[in-house]
PDB file of N, CA and C in Angstrom:
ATOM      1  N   UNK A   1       1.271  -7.003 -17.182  1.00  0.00           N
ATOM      2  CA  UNK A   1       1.878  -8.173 -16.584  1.00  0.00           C
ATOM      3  C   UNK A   1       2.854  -8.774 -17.579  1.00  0.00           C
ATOM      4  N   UNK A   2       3.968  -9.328 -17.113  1.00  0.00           N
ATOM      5  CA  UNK A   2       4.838  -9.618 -17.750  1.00  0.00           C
ATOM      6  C   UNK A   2       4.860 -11.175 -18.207  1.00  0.00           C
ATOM      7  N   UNK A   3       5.164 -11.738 -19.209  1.00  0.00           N
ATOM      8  CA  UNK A   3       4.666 -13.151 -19.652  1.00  0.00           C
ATOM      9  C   UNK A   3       5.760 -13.771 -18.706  1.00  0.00           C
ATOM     10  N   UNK A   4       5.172 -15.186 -17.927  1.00  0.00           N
ATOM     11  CA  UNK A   4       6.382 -16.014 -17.227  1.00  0.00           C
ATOM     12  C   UNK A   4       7.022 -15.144 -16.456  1.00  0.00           C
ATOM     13  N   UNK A   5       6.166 -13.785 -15.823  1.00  0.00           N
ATOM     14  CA  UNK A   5       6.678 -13.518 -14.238  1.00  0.00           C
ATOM     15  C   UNK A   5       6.115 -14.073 -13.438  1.00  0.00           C
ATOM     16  N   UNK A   6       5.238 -15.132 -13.495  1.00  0.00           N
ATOM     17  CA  UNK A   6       4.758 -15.983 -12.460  1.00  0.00           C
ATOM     18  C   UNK A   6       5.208 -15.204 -10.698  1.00  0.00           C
ATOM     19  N   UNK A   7       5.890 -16.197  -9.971  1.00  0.00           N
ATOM     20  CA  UNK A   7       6.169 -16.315  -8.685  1.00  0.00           C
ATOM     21  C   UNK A   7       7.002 -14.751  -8.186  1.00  0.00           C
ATOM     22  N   UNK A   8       7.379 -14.615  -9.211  1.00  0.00           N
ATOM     23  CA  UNK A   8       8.498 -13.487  -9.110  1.00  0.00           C
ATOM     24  C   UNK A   8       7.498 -12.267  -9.157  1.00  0.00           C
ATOM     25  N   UNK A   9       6.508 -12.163  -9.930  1.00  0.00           N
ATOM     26  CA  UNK A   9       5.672 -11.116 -10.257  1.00  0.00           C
ATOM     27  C   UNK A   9       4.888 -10.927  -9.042  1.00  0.00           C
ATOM     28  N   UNK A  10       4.110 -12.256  -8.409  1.00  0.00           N
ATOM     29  CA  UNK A  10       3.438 -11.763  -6.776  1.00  0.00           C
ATOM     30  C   UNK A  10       4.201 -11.788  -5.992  1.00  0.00           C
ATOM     31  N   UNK A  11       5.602 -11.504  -6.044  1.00  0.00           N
ATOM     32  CA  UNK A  11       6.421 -10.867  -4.457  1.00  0.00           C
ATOM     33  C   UNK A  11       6.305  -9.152  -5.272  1.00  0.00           C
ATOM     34  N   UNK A  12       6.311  -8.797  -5.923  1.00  0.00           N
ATOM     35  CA  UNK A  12       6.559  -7.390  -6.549  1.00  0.00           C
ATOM     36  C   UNK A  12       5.199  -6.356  -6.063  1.00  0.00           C
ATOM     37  N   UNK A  13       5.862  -5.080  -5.547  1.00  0.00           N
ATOM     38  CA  UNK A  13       4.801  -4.596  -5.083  1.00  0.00           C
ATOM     39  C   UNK A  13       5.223  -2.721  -5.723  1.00  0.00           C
ATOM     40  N   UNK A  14       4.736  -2.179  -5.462  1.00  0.00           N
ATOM     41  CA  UNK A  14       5.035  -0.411  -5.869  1.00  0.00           C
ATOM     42  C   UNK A  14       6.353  -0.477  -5.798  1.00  0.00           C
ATOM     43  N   UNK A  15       7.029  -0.253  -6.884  1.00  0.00           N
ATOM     44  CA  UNK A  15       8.926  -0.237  -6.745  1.00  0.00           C
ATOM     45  C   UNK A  15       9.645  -1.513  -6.464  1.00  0.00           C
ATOM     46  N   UNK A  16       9.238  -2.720  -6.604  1.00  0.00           N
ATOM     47  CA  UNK A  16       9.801  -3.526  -5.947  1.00  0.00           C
ATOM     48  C   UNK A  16       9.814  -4.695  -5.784  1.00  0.00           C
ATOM     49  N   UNK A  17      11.072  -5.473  -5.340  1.00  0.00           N
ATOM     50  CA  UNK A  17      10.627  -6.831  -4.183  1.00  0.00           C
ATOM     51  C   UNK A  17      10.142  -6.798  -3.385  1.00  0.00           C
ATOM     52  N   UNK A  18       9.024  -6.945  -2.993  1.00  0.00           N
ATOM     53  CA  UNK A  18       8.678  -7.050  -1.147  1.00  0.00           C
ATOM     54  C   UNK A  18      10.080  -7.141  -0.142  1.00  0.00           C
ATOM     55  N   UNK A  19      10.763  -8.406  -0.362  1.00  0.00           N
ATOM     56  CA  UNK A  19      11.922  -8.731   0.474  1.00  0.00           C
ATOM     57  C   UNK A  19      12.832  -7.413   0.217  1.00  0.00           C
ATOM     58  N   UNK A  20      13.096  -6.928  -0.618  1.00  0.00           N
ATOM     59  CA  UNK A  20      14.038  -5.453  -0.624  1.00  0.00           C
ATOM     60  C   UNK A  20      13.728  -4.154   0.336  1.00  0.00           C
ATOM     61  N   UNK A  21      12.343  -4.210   0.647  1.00  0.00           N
ATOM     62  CA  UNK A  21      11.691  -2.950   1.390  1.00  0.00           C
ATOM     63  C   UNK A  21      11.430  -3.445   3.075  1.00  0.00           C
ATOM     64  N   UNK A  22      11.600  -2.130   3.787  1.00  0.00           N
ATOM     65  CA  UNK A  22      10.981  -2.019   5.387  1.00  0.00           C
ATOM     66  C   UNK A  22       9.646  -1.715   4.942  1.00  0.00           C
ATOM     67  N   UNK A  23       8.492  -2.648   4.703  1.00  0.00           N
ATOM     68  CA  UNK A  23       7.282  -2.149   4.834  1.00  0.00           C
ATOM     69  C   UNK A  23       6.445  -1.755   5.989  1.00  0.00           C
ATOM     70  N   UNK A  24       6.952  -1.584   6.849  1.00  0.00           N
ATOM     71  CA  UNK A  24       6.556  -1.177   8.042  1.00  0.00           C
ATOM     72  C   UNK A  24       6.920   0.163   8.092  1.00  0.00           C
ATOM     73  N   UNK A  25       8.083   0.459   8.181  1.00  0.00           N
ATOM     74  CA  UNK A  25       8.752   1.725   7.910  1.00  0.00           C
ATOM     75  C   UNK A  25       7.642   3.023   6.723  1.00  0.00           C
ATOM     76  N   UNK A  26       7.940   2.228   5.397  1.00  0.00           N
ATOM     77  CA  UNK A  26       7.024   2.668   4.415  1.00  0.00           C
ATOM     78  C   UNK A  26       5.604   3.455   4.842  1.00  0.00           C
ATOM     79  N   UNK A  27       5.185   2.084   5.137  1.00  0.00           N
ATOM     80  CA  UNK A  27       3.592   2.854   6.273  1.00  0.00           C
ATOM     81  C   UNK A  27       3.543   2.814   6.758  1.00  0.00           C
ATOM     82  N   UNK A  28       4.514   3.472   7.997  1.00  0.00           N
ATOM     83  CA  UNK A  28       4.377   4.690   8.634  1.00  0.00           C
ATOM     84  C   UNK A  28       4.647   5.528   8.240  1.00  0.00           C
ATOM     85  N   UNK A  29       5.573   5.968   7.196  1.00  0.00           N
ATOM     86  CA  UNK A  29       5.713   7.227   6.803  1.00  0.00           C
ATOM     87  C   UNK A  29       4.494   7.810   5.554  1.00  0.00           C
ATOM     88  N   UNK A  30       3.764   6.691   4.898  1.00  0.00           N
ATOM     89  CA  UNK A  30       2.559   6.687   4.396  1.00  0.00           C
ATOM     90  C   UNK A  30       1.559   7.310   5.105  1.00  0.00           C
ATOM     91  N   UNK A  31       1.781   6.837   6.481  1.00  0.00           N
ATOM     92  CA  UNK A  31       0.445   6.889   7.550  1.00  0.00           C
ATOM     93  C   UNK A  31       0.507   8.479   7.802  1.00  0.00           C
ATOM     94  N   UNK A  32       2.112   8.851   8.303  1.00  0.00           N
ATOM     95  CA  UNK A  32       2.000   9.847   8.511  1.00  0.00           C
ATOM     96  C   UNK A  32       1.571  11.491   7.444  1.00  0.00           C
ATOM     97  N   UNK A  33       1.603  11.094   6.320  1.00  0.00           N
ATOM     98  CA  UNK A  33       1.684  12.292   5.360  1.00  0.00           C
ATOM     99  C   UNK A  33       0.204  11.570   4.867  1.00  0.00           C
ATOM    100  N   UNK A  34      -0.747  10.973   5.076  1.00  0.00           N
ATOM    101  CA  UNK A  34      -1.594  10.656   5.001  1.00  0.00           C
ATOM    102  C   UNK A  34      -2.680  11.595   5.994  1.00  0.00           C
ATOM    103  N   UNK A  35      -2.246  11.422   7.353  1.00  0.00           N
ATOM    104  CA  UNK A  35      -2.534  12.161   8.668  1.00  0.00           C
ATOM    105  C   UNK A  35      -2.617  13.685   8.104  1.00  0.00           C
ATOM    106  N   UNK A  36      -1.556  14.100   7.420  1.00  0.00           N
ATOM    107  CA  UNK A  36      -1.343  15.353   6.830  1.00  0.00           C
ATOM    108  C   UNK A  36      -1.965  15.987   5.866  1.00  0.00           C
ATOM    109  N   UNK A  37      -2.791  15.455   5.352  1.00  0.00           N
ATOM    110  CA  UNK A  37      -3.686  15.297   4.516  1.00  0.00           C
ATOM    111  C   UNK A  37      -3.084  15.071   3.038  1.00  0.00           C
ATOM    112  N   UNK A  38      -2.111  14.751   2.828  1.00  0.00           N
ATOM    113  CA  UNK A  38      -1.680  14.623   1.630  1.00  0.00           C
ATOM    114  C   UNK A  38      -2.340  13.052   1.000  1.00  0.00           C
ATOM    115  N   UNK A  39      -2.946  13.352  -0.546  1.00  0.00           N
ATOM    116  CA  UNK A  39      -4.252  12.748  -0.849  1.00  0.00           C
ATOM    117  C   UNK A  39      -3.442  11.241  -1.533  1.00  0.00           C
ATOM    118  N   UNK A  40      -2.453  11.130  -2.468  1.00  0.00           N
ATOM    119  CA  UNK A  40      -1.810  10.405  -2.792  1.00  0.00           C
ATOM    120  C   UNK A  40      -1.094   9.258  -1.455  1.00  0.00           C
ATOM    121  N   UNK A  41      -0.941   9.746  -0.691  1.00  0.00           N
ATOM    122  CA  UNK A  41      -0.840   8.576   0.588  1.00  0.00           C
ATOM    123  C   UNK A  41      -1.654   8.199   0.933  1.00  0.00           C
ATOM    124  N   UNK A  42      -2.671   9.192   0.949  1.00  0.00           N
ATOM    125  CA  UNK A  42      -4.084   8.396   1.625  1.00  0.00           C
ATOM    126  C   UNK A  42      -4.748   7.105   0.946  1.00  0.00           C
ATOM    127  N   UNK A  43      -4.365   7.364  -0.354  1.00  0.00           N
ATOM    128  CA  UNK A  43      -4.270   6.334  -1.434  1.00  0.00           C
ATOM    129  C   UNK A  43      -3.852   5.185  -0.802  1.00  0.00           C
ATOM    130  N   UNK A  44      -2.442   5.515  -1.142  1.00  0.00           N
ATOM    131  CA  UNK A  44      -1.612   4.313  -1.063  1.00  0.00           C
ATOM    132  C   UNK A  44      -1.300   3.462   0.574  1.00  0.00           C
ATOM    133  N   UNK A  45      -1.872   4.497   1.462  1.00  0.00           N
ATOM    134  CA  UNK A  45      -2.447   3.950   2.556  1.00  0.00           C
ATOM    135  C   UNK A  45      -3.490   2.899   2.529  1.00  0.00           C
ATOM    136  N   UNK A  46      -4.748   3.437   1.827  1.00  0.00           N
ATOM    137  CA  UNK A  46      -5.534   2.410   1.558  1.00  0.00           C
ATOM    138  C   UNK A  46      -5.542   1.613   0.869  1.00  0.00           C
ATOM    139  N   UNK A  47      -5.054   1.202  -0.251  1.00  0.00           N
ATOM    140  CA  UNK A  47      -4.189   0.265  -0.888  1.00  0.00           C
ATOM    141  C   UNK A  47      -3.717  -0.879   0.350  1.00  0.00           C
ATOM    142  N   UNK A  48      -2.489  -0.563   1.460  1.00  0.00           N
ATOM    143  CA  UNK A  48      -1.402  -1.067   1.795  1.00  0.00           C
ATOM    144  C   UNK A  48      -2.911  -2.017   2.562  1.00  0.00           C
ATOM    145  N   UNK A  49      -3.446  -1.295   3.421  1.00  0.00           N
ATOM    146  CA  UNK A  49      -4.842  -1.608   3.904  1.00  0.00           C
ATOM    147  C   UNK A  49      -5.466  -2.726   3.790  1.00  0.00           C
ATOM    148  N   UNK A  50      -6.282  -2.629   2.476  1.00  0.00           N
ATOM    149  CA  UNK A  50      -6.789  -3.455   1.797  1.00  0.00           C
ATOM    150  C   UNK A  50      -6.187  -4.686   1.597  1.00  0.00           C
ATOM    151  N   UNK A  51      -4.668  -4.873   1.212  1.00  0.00           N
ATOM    152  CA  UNK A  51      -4.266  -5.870   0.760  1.00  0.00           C
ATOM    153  C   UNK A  51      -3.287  -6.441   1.781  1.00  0.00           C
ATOM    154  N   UNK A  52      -3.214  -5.522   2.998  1.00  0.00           N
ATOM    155  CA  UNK A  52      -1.755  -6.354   4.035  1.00  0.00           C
ATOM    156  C   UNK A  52      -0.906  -5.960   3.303  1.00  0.00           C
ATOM    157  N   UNK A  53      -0.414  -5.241   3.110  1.00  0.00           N
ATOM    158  CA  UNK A  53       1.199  -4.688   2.411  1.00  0.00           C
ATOM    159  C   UNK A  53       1.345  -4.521   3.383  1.00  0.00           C
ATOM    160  N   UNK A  54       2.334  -5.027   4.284  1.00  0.00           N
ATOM    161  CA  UNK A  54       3.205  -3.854   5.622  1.00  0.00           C
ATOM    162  C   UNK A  54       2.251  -3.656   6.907  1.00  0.00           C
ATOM    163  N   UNK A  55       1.024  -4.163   6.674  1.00  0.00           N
ATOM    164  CA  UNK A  55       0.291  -4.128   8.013  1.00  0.00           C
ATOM    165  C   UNK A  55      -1.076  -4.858   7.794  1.00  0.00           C
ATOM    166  N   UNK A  56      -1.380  -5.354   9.045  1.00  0.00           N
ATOM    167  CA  UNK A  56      -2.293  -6.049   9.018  1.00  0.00           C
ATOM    168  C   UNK A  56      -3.839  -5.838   8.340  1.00  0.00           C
ATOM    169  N   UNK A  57      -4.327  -6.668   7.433  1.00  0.00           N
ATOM    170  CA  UNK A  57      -5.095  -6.538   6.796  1.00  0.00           C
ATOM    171  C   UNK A  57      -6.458  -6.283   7.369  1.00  0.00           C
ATOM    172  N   UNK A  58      -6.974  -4.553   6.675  1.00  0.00           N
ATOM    173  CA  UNK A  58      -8.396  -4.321   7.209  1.00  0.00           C
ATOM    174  C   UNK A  58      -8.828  -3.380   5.573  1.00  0.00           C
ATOM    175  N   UNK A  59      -9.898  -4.420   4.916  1.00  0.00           N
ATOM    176  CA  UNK A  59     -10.175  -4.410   4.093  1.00  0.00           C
ATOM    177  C   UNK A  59     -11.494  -2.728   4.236  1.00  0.00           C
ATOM    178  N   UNK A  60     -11.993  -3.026   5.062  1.00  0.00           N
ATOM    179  CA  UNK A  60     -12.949  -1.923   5.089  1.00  0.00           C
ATOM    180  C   UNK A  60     -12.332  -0.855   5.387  1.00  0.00           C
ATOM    181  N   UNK A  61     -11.272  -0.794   6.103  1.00  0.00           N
ATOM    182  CA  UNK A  61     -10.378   1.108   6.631  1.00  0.00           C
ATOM    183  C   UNK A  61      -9.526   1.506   5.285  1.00  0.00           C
ATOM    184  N   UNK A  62      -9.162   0.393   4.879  1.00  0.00           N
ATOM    185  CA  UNK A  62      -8.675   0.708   3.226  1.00  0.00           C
ATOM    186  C   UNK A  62      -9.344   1.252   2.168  1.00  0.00           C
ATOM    187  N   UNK A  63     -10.573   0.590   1.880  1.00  0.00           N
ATOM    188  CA  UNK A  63     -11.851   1.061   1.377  1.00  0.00           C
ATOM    189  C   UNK A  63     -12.324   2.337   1.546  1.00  0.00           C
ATOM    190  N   UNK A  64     -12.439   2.938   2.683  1.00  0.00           N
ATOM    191  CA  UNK A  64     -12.749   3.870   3.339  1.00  0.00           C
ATOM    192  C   UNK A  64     -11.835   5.109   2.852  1.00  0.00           C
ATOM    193  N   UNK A  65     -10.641   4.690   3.117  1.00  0.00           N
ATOM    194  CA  UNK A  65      -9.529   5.645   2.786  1.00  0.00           C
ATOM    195  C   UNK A  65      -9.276   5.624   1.363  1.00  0.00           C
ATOM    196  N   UNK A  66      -9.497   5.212   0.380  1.00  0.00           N
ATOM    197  CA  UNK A  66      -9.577   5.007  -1.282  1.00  0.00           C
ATOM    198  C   UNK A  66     -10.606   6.075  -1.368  1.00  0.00           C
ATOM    199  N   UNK A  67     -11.745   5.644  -0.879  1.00  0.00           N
ATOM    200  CA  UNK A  67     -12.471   6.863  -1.337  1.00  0.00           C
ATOM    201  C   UNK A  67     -12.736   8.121  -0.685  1.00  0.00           C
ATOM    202  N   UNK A  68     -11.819   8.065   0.182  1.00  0.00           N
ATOM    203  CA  UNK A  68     -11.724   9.431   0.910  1.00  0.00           C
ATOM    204  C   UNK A  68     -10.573   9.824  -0.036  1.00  0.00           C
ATOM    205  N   UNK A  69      -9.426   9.391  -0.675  1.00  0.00           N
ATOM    206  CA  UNK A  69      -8.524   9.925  -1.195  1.00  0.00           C
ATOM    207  C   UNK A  69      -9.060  10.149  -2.498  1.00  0.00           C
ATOM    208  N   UNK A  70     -10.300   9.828  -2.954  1.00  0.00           N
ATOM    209  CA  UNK A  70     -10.613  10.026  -4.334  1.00  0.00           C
ATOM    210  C   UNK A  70     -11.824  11.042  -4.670  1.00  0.00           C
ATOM    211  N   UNK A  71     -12.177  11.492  -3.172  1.00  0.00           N
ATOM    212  CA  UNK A  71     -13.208  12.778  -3.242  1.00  0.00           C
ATOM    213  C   UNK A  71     -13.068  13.934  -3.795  1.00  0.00           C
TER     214      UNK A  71
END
C-alpha cells in the first residue's frame, strides 16, 4: 500500500481505476474462460464475487469458486 493513497487507493482495483474499466464486460469475459475451465479466472471470478467488482455481490459463489480454483 502506498503511503497517502488514501481515497485514490480504494477506487483501484487489478490494473486500475475502477472508473477507467467496463467491469461488466471484464466479467463476462472472466465468466466465460472461467466456464472453460481456465483456473486463473476462476480465481479472479471469485474474487470479482466476493467483493462486487462488476457484479453483484455473492460472497459464498465467490468462496466457492476460490477454492475450486485453488484445488
Amino acid at each position: 500500500m502506498v503511503a497517502g493513497g488514501g481515497d485514490e487507493e480504494e477506487k483501484r482495483g487489478s490494473g486500475g481505476l475502477k472508473n477507467d474499466k467496463d467491469l461488466r464486460a471484464g466479467v463476462a469475459l472472466c465468466a466465460r474462460a472461467a466456464f472453460l475451465g481456465h483456473a486463473d479466472a476462476i480465481r479472479e471470478l471469485g474474487h470479482c464475487l466476493q467483493d462486487g467488482y462488476g457484479v453483484r455481490k455473492n460472497v459464498e459463489e465467490g468462496r466457492r469458486l476460490l477454492v475450486q480454483a485453488n484445488a
